[in-house]
C-alpha atoms as a PDB file:
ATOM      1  CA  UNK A   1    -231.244 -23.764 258.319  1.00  0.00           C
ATOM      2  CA  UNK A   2    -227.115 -23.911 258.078  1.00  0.00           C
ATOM      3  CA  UNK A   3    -225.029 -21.997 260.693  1.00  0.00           C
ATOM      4  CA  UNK A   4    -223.888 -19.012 258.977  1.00  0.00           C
ATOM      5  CA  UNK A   5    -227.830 -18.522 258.319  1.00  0.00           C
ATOM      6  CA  UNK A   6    -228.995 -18.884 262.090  1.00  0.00           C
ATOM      7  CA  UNK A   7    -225.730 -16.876 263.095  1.00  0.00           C
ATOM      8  CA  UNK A   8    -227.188 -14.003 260.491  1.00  0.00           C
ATOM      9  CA  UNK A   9    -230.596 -14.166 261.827  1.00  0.00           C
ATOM     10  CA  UNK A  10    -229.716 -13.807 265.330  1.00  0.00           C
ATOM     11  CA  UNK A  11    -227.067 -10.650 264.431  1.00  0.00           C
ATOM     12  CA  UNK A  12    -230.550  -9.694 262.828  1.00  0.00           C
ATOM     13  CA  UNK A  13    -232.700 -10.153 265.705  1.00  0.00           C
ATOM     14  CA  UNK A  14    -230.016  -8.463 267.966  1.00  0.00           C
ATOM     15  CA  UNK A  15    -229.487  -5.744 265.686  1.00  0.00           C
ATOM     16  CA  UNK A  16    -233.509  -4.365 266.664  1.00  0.00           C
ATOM     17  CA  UNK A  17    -232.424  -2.906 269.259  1.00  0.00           C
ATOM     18  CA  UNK A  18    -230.952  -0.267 266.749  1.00  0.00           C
ATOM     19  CA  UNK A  19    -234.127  -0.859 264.163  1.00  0.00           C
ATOM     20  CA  UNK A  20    -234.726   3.317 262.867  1.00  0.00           C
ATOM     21  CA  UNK A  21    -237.863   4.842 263.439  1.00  0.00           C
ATOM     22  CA  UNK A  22    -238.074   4.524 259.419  1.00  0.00           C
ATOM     23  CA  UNK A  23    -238.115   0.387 259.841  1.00  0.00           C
ATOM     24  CA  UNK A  24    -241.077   1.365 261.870  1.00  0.00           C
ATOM     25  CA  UNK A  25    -243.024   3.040 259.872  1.00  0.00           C
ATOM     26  CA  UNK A  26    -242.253   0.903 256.682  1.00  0.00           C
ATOM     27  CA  UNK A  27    -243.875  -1.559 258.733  1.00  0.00           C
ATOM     28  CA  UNK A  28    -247.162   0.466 259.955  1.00  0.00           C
ATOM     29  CA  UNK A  29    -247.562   1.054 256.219  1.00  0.00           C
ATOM     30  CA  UNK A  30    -247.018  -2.915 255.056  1.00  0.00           C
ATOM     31  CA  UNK A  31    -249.183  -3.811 257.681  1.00  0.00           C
ATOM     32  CA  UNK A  32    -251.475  -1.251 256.176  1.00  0.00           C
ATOM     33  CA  UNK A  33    -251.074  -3.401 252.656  1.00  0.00           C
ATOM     34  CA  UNK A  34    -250.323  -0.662 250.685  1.00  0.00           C
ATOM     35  CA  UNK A  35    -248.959  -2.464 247.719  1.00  0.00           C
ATOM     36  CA  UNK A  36    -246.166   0.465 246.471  1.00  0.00           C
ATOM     37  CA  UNK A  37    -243.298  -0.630 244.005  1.00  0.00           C
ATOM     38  CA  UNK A  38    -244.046  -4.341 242.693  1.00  0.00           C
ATOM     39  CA  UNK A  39    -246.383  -5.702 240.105  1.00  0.00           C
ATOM     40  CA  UNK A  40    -248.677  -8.272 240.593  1.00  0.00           C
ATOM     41  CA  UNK A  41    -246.489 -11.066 239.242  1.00  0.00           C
ATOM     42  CA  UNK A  42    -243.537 -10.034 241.558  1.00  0.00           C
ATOM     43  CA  UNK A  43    -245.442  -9.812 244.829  1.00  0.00           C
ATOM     44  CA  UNK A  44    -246.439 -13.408 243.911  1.00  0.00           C
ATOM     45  CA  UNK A  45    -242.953 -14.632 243.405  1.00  0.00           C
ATOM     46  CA  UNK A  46    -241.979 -12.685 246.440  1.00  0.00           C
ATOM     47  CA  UNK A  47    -244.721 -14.136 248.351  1.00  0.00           C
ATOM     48  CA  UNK A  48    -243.806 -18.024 247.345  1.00  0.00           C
ATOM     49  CA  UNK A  49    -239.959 -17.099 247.864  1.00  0.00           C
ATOM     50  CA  UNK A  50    -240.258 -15.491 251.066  1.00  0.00           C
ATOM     51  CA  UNK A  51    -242.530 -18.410 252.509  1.00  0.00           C
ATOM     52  CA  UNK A  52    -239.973 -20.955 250.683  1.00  0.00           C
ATOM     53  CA  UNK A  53    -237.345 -19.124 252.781  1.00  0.00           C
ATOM     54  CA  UNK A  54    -239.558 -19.432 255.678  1.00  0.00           C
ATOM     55  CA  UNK A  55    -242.101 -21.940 256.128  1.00  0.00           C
ATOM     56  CA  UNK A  56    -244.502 -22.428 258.673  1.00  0.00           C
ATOM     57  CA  UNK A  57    -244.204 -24.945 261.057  1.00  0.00           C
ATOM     58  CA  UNK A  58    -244.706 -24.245 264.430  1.00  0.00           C
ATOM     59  CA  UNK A  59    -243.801 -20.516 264.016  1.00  0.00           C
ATOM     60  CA  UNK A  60    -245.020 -18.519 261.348  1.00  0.00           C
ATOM     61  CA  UNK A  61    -243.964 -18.026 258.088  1.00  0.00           C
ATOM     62  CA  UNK A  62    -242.822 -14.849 256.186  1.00  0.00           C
ATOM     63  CA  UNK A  63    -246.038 -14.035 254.765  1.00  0.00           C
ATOM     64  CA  UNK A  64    -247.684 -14.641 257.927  1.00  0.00           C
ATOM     65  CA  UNK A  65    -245.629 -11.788 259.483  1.00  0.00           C
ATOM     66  CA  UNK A  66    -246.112  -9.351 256.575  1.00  0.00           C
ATOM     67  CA  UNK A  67    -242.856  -9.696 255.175  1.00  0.00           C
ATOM     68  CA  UNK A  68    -243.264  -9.243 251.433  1.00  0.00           C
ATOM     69  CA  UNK A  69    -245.685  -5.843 251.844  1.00  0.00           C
ATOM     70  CA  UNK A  70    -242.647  -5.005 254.198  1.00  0.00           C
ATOM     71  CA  UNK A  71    -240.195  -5.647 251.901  1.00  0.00           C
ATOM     72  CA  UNK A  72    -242.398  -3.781 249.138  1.00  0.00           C
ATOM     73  CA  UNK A  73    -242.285  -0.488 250.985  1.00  0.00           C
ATOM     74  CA  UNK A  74    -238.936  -0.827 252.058  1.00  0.00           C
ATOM     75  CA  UNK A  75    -238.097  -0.587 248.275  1.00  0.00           C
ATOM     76  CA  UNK A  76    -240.851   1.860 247.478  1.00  0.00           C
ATOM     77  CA  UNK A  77    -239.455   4.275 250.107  1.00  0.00           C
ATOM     78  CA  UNK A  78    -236.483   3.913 251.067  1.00  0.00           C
ATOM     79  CA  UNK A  79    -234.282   2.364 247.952  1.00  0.00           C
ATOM     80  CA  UNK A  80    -232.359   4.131 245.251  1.00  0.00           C
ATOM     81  CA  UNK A  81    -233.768   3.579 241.585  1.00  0.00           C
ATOM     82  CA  UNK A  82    -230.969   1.125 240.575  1.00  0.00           C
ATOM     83  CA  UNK A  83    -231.697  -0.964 244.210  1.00  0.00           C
ATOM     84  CA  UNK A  84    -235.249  -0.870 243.170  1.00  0.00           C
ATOM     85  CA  UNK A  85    -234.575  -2.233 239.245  1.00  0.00           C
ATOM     86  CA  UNK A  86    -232.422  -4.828 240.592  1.00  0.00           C
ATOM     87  CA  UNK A  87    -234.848  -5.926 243.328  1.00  0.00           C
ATOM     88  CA  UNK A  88    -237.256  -5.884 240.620  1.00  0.00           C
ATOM     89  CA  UNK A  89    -235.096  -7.587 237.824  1.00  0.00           C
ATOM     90  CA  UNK A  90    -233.832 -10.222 240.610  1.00  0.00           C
ATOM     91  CA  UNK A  91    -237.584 -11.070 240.972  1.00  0.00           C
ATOM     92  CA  UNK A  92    -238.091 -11.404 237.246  1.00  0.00           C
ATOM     93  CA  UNK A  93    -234.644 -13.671 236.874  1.00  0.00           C
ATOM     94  CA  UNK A  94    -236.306 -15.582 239.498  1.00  0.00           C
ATOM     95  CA  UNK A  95    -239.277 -16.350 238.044  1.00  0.00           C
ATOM     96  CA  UNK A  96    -237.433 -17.444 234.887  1.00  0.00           C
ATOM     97  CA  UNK A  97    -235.476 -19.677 236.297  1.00  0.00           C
ATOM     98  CA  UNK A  98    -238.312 -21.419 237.835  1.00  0.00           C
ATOM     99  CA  UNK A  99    -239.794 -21.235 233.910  1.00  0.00           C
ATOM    100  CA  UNK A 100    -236.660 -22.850 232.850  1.00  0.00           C
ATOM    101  CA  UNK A 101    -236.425 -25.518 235.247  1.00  0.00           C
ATOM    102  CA  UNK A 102    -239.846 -26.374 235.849  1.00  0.00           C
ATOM    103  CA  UNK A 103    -242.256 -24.953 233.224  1.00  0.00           C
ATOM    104  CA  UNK A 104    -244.297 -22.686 235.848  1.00  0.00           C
ATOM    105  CA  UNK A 105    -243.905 -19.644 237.289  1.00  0.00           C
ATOM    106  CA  UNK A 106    -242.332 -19.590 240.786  1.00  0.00           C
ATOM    107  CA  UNK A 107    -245.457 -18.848 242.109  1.00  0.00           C
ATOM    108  CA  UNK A 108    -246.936 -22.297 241.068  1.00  0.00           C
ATOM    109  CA  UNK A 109    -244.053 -24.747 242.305  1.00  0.00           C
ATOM    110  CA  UNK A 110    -244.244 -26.597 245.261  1.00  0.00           C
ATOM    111  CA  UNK A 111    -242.418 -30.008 246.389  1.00  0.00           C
ATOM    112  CA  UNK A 112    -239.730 -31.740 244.923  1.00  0.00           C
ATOM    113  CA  UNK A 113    -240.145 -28.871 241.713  1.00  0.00           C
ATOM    114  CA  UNK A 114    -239.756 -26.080 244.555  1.00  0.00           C
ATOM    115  CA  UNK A 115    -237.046 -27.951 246.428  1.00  0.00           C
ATOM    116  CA  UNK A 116    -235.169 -28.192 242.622  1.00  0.00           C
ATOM    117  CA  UNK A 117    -235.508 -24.738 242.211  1.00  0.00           C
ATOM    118  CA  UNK A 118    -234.914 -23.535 245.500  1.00  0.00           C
ATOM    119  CA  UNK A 119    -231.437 -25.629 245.311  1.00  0.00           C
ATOM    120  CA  UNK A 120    -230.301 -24.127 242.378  1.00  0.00           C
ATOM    121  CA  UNK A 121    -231.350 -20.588 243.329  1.00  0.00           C
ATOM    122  CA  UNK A 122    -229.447 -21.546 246.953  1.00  0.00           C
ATOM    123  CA  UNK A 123    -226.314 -22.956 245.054  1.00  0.00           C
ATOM    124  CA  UNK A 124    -225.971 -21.521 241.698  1.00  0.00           C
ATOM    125  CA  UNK A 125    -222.997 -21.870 238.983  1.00  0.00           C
ATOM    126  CA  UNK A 126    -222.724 -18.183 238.368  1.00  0.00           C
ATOM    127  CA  UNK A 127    -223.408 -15.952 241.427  1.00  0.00           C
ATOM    128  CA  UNK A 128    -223.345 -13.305 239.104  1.00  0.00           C
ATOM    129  CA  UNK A 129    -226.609 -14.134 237.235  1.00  0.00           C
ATOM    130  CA  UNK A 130    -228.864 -12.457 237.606  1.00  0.00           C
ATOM    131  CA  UNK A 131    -231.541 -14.971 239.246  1.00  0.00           C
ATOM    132  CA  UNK A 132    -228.646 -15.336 242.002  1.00  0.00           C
ATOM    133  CA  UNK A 133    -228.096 -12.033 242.765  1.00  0.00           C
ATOM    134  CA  UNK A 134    -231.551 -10.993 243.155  1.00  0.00           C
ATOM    135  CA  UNK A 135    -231.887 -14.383 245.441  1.00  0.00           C
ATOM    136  CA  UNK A 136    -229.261 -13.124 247.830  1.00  0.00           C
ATOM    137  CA  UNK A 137    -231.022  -9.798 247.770  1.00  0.00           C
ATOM    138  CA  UNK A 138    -234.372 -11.124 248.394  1.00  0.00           C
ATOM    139  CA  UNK A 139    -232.738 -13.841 251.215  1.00  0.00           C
ATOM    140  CA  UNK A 140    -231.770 -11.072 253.344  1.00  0.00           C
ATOM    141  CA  UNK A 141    -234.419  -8.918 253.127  1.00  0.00           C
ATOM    142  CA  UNK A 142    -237.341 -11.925 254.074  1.00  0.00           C
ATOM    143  CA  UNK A 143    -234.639 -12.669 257.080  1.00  0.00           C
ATOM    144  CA  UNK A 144    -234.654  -9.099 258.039  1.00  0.00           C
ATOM    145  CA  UNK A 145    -237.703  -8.645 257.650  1.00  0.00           C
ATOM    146  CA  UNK A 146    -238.853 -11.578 259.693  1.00  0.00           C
ATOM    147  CA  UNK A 147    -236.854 -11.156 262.658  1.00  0.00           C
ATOM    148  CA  UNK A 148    -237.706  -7.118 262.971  1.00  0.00           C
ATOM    149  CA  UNK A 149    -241.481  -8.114 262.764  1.00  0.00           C
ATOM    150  CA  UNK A 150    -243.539  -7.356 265.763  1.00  0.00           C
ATOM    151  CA  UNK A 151    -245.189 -10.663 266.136  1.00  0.00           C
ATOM    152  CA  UNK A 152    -242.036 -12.415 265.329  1.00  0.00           C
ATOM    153  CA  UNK A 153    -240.347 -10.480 268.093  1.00  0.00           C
ATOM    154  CA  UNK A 154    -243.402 -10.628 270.576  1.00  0.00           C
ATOM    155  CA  UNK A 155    -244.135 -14.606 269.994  1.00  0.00           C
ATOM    156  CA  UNK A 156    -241.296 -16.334 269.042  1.00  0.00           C
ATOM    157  CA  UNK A 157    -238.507 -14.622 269.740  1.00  0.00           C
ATOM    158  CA  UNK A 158    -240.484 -13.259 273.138  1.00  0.00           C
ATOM    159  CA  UNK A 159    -238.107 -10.200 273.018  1.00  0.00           C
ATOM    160  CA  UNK A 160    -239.102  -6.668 274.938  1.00  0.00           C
ATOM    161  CA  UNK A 161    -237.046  -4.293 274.016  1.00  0.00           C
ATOM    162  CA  UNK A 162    -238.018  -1.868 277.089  1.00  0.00           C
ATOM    163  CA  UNK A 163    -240.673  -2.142 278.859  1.00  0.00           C
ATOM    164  CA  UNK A 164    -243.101   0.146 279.376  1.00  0.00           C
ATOM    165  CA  UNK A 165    -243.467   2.540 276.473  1.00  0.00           C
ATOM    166  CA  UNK A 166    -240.719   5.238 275.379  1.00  0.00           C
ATOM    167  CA  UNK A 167    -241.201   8.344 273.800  1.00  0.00           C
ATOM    168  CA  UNK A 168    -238.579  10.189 273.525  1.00  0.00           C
ATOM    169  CA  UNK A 169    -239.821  13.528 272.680  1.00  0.00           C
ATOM    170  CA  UNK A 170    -241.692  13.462 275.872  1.00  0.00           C
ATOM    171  CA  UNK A 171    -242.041  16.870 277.908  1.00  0.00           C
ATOM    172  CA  UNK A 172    -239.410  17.213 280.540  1.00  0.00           C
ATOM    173  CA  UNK A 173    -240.124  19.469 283.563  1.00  0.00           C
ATOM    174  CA  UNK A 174    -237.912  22.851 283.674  1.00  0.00           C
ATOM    175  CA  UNK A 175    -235.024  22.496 285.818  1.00  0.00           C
ATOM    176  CA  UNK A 176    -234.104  25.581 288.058  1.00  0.00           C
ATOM    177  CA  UNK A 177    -237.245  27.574 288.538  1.00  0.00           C
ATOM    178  CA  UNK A 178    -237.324  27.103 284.760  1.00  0.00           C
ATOM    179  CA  UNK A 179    -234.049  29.626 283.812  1.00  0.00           C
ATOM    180  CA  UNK A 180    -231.592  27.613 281.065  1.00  0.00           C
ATOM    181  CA  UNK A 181    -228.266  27.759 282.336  1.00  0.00           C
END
C-alpha cells in the first residue's frame, strides 16, 4: 500500500462517523446479496478486482466484507445513469485489458499475469482510457467500501462509533406539564 493510499483509507475510515443512513441501508441490502445493476461477468471482474485491491492476509479481504454486492447496490440505487454506464463500461474496459494482456478474462488471472495487469491498470499511459478510468472508479469504491464495512470497522479497525445504541427518533418526554412554549 503507498502513502497517499493509506492516507485515503484512513480519511475513509474517519469519514464514518458522517456515513448517511443511505450507506446503511445499501449495506443491509448487499449483505442481503441482492445482486441489482451488474451482470454476471462484471460481478466476477469486480469480485477478482476488489480482492486484487484487497487481499487477505491477516485481515480480510474485500469480498470477505461484502464489498462488491455493496458496491452493486450503491450503483443500483443511488448512481445517476451515466455513473452507472461508466461503472459498468470501466468494468468491461477492464476485463479487456486483462484479454489483451493476458488472454483471460480478469476473472481468471492470478500471479505474475494478475500482478502484470494489475500494474498496468495501477500505472497506465492514458488515464483517460477507458480501462483507467473505470480502475480509479472501482479503487475508491472497494476502499470505501471496505473501511465503512461493519466487520471491517468492528475487527480490524476496532472502531465504536458510540456506544450503546442511538436512535434518534426516540420519544422524548414533554417538557413543562407537556404545554410547547
Amino acid at each position: 500500500m503507498q502513502r497517499r493510499e493509506l492516507l485515503k483509507a484512513a480519511a475513509t475510515a474517519a469519514a464514518l462517523t458522517l456515513l448517511p443512513r443511505d450507506a446503511r441501508a445499501a449495506w443491509g441490502k448487499a449483505l442481503a446479496a441482492q445482486p441489482a445493476l451488474l451482470n454476471p461477468s462484471q460481478r466476477a471482474t469486480l469480485a477478482a478486482l476488489a480482492d486484487a485491491i484487497i487481499p487477505r492476509t491477516d485481515t480480510p479481504s474485500a469480498t470477505d466484507v461484502g464489498v462488491p454486492a455493496w458496491i452493486d447496490v450503491i450503483a443500483a440505487d443511488y448512481y445517476t445513469d451515466a455513473d452507472r454506464r461508466a461503472l459498468t463500461t470501466g468494468l468491461d474496459a477492464i476485463d479487456a485489458q486483462a484479454r489483451a494482456i493476458a488472454g483471460q478474462p480478469f476473472a481468471a488471472i492470478s500471479g505474475d499475469t494478475l500482478a502484470l495487469v494489475m500494474t498496468a491498470l495501477d500505472t497506465p499511459y492514458d488515464r483517460n482510457a477507458p480501462a483507467a478510468r473505470g480502475y480509479s472508479r472501482v479503487k475508491g469504491l472497494v476502499i470505501h467500501g471496505y473501511f465503512t464495512s461493519e466487520r471491517v470497522q468492528r475487527d480490524v479497525l476496532k472502531t465504536e462509533i458510540m456506544p450503546g445504541r442511538f436512535d434518534g427518533a426516540a420519544d422524548m418526554p414533554a417538557r413543562n406539564g407537556g404545554r410547547d412554549e
